[in-house]
N, C-alpha and C. Protein backbone atom coordinates (compact mmCIF):
# COMPACT_ATOMS: atom_id res chain seq x y z
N UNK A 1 1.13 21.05 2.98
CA UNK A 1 -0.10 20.26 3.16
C UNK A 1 -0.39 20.02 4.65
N UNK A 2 -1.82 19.48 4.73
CA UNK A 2 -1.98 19.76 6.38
C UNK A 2 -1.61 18.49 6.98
N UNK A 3 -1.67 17.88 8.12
CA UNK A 3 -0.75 16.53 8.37
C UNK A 3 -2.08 15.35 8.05
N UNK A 4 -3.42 15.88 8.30
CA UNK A 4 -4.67 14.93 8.07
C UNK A 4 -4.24 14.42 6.24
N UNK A 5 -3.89 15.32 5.07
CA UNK A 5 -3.70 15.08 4.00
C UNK A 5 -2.35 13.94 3.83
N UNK A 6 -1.17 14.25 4.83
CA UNK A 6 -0.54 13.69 4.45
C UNK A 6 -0.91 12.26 5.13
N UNK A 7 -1.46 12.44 6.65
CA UNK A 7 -1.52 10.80 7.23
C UNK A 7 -2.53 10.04 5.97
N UNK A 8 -3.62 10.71 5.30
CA UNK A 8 -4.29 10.02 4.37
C UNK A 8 -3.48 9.52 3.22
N UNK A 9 -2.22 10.06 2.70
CA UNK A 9 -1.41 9.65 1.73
C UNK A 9 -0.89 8.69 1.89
N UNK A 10 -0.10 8.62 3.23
CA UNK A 10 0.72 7.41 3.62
C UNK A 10 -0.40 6.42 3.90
N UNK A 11 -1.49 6.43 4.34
CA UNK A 11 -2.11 5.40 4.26
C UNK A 11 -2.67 4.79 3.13
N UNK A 12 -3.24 5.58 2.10
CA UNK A 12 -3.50 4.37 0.98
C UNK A 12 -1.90 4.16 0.44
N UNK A 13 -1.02 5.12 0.48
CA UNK A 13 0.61 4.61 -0.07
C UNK A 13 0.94 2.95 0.58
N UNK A 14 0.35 2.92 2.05
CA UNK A 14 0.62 1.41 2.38
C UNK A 14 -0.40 0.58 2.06
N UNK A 15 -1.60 1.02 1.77
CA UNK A 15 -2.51 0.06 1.22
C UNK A 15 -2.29 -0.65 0.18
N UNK A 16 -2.42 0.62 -1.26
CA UNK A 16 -1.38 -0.26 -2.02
C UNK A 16 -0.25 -1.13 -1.88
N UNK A 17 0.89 -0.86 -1.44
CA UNK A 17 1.92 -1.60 -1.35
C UNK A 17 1.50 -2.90 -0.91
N UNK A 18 0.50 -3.18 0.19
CA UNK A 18 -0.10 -4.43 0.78
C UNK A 18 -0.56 -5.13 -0.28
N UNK A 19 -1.62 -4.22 -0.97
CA UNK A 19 -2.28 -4.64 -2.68
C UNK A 19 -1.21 -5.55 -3.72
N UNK A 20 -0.13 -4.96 -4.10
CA UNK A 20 1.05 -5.55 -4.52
C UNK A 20 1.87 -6.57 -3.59
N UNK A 21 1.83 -6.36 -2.60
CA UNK A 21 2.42 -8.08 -1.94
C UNK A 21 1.39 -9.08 -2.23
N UNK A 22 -0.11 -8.67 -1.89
CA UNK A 22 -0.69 -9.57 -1.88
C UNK A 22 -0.95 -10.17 -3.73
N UNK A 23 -0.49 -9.51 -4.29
CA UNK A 23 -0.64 -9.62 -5.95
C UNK A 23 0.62 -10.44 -6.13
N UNK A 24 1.93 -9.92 -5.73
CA UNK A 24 3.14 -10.63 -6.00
C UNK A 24 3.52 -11.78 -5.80
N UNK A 25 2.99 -12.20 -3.90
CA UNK A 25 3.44 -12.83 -3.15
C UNK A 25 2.99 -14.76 -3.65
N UNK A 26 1.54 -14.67 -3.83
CA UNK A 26 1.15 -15.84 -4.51
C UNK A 26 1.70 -16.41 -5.63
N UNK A 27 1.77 -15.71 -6.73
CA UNK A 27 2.61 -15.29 -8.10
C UNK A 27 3.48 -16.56 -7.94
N UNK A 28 4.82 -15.75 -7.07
CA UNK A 28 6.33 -16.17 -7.02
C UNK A 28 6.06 -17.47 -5.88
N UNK A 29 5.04 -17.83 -4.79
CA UNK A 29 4.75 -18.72 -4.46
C UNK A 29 4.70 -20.01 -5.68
N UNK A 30 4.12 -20.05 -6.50
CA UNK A 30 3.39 -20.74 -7.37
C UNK A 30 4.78 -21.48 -8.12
């Protein structure tokens, strides 16, 4: 794959993950 495909992967890969802290983090706050 070309490196533009992969820098686009790893970036929504950390978007999500941000998505899920910000989903988790309140949660287990609570």
């Amino acid at each position: 794959p070309s490196p533009m495909v992969a820098h686009a992967l790893t970036k929504s890969f950390r978007w999500s993950v941000l998505q899920l802290l910000n989903i988790t983090f309140p949660m287990s706050r609570c």
